[in-house]
PDB file of N, CA and C in Angstrom:
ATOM      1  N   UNK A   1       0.863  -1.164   0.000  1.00  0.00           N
ATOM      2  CA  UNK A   1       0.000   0.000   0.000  1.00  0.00           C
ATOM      3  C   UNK A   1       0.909   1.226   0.000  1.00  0.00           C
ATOM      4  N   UNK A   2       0.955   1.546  -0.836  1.00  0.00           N
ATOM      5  CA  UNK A   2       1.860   3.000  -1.522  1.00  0.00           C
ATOM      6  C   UNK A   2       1.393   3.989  -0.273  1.00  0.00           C
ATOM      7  N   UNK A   3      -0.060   4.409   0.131  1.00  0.00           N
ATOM      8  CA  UNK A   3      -0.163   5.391   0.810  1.00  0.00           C
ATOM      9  C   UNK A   3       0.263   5.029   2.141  1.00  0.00           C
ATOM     10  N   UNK A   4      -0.143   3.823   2.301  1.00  0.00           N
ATOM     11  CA  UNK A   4       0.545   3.417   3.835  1.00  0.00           C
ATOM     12  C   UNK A   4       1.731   3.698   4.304  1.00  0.00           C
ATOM     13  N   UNK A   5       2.730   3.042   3.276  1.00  0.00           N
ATOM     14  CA  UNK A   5       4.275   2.886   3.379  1.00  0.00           C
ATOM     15  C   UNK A   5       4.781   4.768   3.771  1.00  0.00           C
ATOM     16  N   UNK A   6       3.786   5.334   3.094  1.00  0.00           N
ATOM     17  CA  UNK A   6       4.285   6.939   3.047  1.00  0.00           C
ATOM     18  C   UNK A   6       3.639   7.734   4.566  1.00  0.00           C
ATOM     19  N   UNK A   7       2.770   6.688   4.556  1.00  0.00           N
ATOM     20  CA  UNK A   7       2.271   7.884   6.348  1.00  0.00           C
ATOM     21  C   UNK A   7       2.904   6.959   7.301  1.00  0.00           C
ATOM     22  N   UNK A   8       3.783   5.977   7.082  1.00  0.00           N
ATOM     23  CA  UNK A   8       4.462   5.604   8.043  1.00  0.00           C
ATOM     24  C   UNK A   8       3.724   4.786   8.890  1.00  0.00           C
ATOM     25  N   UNK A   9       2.848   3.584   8.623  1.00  0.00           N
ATOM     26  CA  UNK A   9       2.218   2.677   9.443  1.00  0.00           C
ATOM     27  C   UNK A   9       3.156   1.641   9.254  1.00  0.00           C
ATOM     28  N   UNK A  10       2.971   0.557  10.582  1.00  0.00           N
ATOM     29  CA  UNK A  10       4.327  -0.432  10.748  1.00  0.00           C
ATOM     30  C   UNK A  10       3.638  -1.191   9.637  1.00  0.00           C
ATOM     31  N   UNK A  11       4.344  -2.005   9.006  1.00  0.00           N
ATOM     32  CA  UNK A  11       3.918  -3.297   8.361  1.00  0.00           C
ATOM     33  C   UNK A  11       3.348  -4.411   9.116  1.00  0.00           C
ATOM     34  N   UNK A  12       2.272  -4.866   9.201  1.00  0.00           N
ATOM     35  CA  UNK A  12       2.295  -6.108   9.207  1.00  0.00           C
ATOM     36  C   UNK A  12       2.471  -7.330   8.507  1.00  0.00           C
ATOM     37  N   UNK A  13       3.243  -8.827   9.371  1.00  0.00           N
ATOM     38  CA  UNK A  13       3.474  -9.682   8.603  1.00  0.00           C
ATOM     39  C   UNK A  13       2.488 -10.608   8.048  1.00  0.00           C
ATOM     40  N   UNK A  14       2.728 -10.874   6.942  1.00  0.00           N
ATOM     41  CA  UNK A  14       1.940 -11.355   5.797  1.00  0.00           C
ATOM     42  C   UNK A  14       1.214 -10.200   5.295  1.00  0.00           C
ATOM     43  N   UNK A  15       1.064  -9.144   5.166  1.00  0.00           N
ATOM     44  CA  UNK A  15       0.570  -7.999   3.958  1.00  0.00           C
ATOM     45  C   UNK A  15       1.255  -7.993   2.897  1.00  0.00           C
ATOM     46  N   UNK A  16       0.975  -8.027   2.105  1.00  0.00           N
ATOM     47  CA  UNK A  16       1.306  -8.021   0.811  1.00  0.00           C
ATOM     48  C   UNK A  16       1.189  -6.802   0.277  1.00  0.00           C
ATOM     49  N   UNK A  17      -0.250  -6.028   0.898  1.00  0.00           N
ATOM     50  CA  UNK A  17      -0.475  -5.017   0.310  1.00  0.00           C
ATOM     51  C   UNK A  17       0.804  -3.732  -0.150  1.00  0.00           C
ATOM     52  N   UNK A  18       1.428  -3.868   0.696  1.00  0.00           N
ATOM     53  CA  UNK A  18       1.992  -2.596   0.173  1.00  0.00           C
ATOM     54  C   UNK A  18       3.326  -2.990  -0.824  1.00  0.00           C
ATOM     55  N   UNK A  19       3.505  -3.849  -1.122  1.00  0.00           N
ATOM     56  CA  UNK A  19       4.157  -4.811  -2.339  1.00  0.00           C
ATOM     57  C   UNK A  19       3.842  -4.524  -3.802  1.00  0.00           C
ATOM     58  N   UNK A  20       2.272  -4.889  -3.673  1.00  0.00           N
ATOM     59  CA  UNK A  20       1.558  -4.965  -4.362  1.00  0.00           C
ATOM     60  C   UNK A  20       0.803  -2.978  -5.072  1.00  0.00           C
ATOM     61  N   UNK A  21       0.771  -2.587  -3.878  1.00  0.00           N
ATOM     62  CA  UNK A  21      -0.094  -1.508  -3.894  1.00  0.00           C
ATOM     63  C   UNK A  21       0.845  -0.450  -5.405  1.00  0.00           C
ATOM     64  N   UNK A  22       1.734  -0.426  -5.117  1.00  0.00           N
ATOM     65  CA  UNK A  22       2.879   0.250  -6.005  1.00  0.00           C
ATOM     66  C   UNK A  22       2.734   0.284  -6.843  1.00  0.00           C
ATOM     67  N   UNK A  23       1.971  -0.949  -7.775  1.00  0.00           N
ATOM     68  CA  UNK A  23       2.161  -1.291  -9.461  1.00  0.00           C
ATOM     69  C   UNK A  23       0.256  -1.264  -9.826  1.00  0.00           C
ATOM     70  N   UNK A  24      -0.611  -0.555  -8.215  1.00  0.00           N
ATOM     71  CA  UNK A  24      -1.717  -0.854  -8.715  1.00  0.00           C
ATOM     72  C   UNK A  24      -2.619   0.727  -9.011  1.00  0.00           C
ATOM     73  N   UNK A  25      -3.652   1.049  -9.417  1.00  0.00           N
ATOM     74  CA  UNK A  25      -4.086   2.398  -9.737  1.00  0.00           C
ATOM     75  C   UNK A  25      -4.526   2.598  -8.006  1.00  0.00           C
ATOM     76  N   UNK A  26      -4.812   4.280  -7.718  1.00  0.00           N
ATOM     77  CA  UNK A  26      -5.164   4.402  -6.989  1.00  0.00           C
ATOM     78  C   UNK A  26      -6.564   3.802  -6.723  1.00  0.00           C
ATOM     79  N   UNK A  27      -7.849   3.946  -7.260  1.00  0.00           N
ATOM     80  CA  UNK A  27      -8.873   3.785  -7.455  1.00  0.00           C
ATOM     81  C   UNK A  27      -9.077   1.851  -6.946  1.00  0.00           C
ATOM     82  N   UNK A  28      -7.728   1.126  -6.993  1.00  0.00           N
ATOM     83  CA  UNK A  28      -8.103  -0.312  -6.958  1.00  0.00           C
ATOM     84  C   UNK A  28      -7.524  -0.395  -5.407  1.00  0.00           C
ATOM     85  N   UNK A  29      -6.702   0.440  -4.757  1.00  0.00           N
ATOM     86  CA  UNK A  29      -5.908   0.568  -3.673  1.00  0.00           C
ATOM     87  C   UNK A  29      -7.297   0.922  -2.382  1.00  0.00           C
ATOM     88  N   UNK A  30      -8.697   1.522  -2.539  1.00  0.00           N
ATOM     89  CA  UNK A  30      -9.819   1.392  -1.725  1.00  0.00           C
ATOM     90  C   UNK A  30     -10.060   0.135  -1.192  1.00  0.00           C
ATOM     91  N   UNK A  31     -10.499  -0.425  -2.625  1.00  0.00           N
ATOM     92  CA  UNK A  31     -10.932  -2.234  -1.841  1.00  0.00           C
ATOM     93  C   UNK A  31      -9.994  -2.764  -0.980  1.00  0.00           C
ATOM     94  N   UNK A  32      -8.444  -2.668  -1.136  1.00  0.00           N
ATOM     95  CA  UNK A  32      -7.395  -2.969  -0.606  1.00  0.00           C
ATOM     96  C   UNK A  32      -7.518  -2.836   1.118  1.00  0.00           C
ATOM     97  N   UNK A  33      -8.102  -1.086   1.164  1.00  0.00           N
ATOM     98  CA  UNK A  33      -8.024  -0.495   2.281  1.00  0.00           C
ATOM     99  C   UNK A  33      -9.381  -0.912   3.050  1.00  0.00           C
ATOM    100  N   UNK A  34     -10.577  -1.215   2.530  1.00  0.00           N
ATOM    101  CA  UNK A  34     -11.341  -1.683   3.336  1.00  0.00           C
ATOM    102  C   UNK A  34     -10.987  -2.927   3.546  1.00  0.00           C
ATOM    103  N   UNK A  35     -10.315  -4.153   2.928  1.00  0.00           N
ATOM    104  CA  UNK A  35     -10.136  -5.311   3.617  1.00  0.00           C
ATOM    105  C   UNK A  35      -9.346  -5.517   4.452  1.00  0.00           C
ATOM    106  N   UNK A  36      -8.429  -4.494   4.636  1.00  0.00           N
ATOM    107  CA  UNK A  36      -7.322  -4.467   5.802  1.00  0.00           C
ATOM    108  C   UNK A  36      -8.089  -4.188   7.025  1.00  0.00           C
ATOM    109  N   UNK A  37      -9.001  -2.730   6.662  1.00  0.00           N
ATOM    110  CA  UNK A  37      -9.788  -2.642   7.626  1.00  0.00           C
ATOM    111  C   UNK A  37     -11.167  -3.698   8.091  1.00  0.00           C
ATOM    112  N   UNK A  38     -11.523  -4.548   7.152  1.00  0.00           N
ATOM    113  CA  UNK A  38     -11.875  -5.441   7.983  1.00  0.00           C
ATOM    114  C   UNK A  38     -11.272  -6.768   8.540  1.00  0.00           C
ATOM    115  N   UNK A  39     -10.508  -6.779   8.031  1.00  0.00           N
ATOM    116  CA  UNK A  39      -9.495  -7.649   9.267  1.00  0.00           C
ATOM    117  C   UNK A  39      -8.692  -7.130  10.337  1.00  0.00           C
ATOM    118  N   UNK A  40      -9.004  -5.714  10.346  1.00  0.00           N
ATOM    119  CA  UNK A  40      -8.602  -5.061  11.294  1.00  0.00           C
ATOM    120  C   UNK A  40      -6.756  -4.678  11.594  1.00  0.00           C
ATOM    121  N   UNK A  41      -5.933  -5.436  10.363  1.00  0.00           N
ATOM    122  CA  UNK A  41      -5.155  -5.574  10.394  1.00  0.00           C
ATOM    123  C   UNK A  41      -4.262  -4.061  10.680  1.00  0.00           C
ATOM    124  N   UNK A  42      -4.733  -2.735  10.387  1.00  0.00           N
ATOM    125  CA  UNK A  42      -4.503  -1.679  10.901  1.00  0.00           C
ATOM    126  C   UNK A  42      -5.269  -0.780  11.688  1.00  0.00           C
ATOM    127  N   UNK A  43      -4.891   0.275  12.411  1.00  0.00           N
ATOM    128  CA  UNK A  43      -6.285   0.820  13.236  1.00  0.00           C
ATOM    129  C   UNK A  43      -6.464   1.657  12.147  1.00  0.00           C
ATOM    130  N   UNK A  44      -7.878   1.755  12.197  1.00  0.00           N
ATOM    131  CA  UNK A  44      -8.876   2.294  11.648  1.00  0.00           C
ATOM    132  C   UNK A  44      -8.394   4.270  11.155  1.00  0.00           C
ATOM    133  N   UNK A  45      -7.928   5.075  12.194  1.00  0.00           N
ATOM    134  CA  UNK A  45      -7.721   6.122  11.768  1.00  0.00           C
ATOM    135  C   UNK A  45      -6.921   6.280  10.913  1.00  0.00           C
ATOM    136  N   UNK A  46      -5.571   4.887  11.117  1.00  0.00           N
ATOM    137  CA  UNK A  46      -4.656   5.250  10.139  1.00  0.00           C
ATOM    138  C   UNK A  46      -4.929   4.690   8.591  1.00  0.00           C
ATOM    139  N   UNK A  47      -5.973   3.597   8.407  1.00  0.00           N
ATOM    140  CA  UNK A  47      -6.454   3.741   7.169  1.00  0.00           C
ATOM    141  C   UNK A  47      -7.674   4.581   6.754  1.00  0.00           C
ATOM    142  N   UNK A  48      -8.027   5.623   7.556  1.00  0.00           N
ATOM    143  CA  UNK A  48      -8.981   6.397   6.746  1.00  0.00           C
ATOM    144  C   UNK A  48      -7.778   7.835   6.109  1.00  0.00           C
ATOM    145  N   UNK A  49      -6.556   8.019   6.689  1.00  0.00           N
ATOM    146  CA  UNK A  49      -5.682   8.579   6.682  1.00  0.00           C
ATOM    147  C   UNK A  49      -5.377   8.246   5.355  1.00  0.00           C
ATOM    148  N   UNK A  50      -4.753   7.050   5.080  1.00  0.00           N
ATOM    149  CA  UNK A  50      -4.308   6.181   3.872  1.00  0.00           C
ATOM    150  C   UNK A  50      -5.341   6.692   2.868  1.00  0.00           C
ATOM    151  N   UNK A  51      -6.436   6.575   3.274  1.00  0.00           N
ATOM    152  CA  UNK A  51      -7.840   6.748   2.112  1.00  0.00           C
ATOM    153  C   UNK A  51      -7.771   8.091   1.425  1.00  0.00           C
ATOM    154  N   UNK A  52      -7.647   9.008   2.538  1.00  0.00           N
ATOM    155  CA  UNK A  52      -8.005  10.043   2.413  1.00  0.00           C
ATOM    156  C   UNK A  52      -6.606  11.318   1.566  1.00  0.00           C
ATOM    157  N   UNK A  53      -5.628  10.568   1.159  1.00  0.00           N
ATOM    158  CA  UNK A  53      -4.575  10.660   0.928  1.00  0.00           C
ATOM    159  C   UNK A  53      -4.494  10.167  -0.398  1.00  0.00           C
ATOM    160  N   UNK A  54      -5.118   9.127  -0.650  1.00  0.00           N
ATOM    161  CA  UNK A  54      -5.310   8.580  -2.444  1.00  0.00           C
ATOM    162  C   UNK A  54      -6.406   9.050  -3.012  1.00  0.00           C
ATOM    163  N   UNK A  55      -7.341   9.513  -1.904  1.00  0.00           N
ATOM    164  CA  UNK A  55      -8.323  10.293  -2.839  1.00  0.00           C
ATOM    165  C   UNK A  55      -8.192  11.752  -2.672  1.00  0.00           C
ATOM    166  N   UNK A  56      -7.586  12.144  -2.510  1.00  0.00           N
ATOM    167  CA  UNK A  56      -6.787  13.939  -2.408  1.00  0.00           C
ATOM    168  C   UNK A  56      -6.105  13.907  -3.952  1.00  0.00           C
ATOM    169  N   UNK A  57      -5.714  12.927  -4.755  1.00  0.00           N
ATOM    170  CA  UNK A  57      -5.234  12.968  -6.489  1.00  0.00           C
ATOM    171  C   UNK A  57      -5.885  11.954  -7.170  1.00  0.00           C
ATOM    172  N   UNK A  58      -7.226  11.925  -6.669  1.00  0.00           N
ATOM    173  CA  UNK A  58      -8.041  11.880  -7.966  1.00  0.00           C
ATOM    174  C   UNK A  58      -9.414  12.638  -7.617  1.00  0.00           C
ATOM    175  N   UNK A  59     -10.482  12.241  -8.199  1.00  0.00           N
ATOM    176  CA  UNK A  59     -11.947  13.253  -8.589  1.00  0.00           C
ATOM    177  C   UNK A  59     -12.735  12.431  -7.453  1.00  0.00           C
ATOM    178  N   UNK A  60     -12.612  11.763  -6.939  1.00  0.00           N
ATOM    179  CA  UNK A  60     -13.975  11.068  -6.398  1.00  0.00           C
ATOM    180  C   UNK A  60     -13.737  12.009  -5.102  1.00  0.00           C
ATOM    181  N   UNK A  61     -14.679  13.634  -5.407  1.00  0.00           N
ATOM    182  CA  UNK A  61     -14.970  14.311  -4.332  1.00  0.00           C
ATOM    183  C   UNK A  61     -16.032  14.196  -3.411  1.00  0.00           C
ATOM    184  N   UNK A  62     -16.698  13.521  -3.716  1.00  0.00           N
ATOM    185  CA  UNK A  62     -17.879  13.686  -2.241  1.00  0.00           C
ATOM    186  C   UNK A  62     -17.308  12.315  -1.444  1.00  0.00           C
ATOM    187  N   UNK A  63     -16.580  11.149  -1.823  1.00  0.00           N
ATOM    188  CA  UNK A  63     -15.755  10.120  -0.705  1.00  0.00           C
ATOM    189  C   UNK A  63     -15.307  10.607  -0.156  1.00  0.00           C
ATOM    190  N   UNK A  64     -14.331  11.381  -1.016  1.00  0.00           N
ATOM    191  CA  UNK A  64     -12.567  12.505  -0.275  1.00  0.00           C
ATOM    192  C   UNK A  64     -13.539  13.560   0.763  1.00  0.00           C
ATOM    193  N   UNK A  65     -14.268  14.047   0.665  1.00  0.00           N
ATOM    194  CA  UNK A  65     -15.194  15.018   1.486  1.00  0.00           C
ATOM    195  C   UNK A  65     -15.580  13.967   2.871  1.00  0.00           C
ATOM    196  N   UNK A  66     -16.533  12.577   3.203  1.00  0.00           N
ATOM    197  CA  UNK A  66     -17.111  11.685   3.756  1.00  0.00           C
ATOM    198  C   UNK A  66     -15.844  11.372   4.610  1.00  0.00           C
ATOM    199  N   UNK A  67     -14.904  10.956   3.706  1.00  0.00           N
ATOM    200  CA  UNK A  67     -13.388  11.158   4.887  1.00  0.00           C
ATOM    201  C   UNK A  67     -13.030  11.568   5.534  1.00  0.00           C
ATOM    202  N   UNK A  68     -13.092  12.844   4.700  1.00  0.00           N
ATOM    203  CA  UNK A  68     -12.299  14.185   5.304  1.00  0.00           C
ATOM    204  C   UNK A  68     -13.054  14.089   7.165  1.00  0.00           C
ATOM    205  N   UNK A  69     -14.314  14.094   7.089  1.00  0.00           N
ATOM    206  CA  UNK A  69     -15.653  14.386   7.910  1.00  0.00           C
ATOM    207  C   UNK A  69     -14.696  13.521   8.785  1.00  0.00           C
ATOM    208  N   UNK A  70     -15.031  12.340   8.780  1.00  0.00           N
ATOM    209  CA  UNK A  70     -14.739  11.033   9.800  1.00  0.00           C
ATOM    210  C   UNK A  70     -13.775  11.137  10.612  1.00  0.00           C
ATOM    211  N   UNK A  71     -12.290  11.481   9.553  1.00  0.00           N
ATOM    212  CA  UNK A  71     -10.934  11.595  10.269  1.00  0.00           C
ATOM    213  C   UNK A  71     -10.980  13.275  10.831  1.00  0.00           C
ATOM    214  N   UNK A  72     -11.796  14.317  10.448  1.00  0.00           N
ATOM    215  CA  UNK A  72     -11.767  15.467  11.316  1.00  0.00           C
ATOM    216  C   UNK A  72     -12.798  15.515  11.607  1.00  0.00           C
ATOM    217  N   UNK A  73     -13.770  14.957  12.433  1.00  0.00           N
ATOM    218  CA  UNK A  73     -14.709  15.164  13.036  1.00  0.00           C
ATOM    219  C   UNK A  73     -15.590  17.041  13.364  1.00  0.00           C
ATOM    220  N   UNK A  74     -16.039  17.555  12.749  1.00  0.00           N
ATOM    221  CA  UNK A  74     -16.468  19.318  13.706  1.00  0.00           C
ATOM    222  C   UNK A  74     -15.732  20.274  12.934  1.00  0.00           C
ATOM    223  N   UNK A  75     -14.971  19.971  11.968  1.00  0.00           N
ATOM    224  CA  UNK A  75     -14.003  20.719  11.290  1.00  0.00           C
ATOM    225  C   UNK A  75     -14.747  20.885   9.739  1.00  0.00           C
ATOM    226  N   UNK A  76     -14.922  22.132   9.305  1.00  0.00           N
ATOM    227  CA  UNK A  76     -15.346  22.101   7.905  1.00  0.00           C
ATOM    228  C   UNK A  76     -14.527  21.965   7.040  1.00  0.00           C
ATOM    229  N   UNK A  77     -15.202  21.282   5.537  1.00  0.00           N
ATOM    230  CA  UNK A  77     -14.226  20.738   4.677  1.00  0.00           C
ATOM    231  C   UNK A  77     -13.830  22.092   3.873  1.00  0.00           C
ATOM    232  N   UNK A  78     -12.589  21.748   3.719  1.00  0.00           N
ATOM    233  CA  UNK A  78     -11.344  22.764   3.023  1.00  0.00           C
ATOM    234  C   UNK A  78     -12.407  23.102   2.200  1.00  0.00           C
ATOM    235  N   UNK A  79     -12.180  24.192   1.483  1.00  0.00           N
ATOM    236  CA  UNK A  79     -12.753  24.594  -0.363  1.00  0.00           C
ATOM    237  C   UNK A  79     -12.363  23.720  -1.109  1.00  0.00           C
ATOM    238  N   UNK A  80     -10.490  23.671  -1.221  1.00  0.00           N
ATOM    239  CA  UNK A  80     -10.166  22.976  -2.146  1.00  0.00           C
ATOM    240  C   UNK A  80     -10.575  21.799  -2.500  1.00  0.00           C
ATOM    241  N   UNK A  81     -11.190  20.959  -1.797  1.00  0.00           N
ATOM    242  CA  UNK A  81     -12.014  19.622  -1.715  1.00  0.00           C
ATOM    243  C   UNK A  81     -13.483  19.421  -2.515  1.00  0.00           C
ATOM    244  N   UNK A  82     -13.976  21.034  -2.402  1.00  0.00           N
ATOM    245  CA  UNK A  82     -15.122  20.796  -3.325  1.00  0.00           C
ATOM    246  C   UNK A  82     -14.957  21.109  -4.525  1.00  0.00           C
TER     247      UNK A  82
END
């Protein structure tokens, strides 16, 4: 997981993901991030972090917005986001 490796979450053993994540589009790197998160294999803030970081360079603005919300809770979303 390209975004992972870059915000600095430990690896866990047997992930593949971030091996893998490198050679894959951003857009396929989501599904990635919800199955980690349901195996729980990272905490949760630091993959909405991850999320919210691959969808900051591309278009899918109202997810990148739904993120934004979650991981800043009370905080309004930037402009640049809409």
């Amino acid at each position: 997981v390209a975004a992972v490796v870059s915000l600095g979450i430990a690896h866990v053993p047997g992930d593949l993901n971030q091996t893998v994540g490198k050679y894959l589009d951003r857009h396929m790197m989501l599904p990635l991030l919800d199955f980690l998160a349901a195996k729980k294999a990272y905490p949760e803030s630091e993959l909405d972090a991850a999320r919210l970081q691959i969808l900051s360079r591309t278009n899918m603005v109202d997810f990148a917005m739904d993120i934004y919300k979650k991981v800043n809770p009370g905080k309004p979303v930037p402009a640049e986001m809409s």
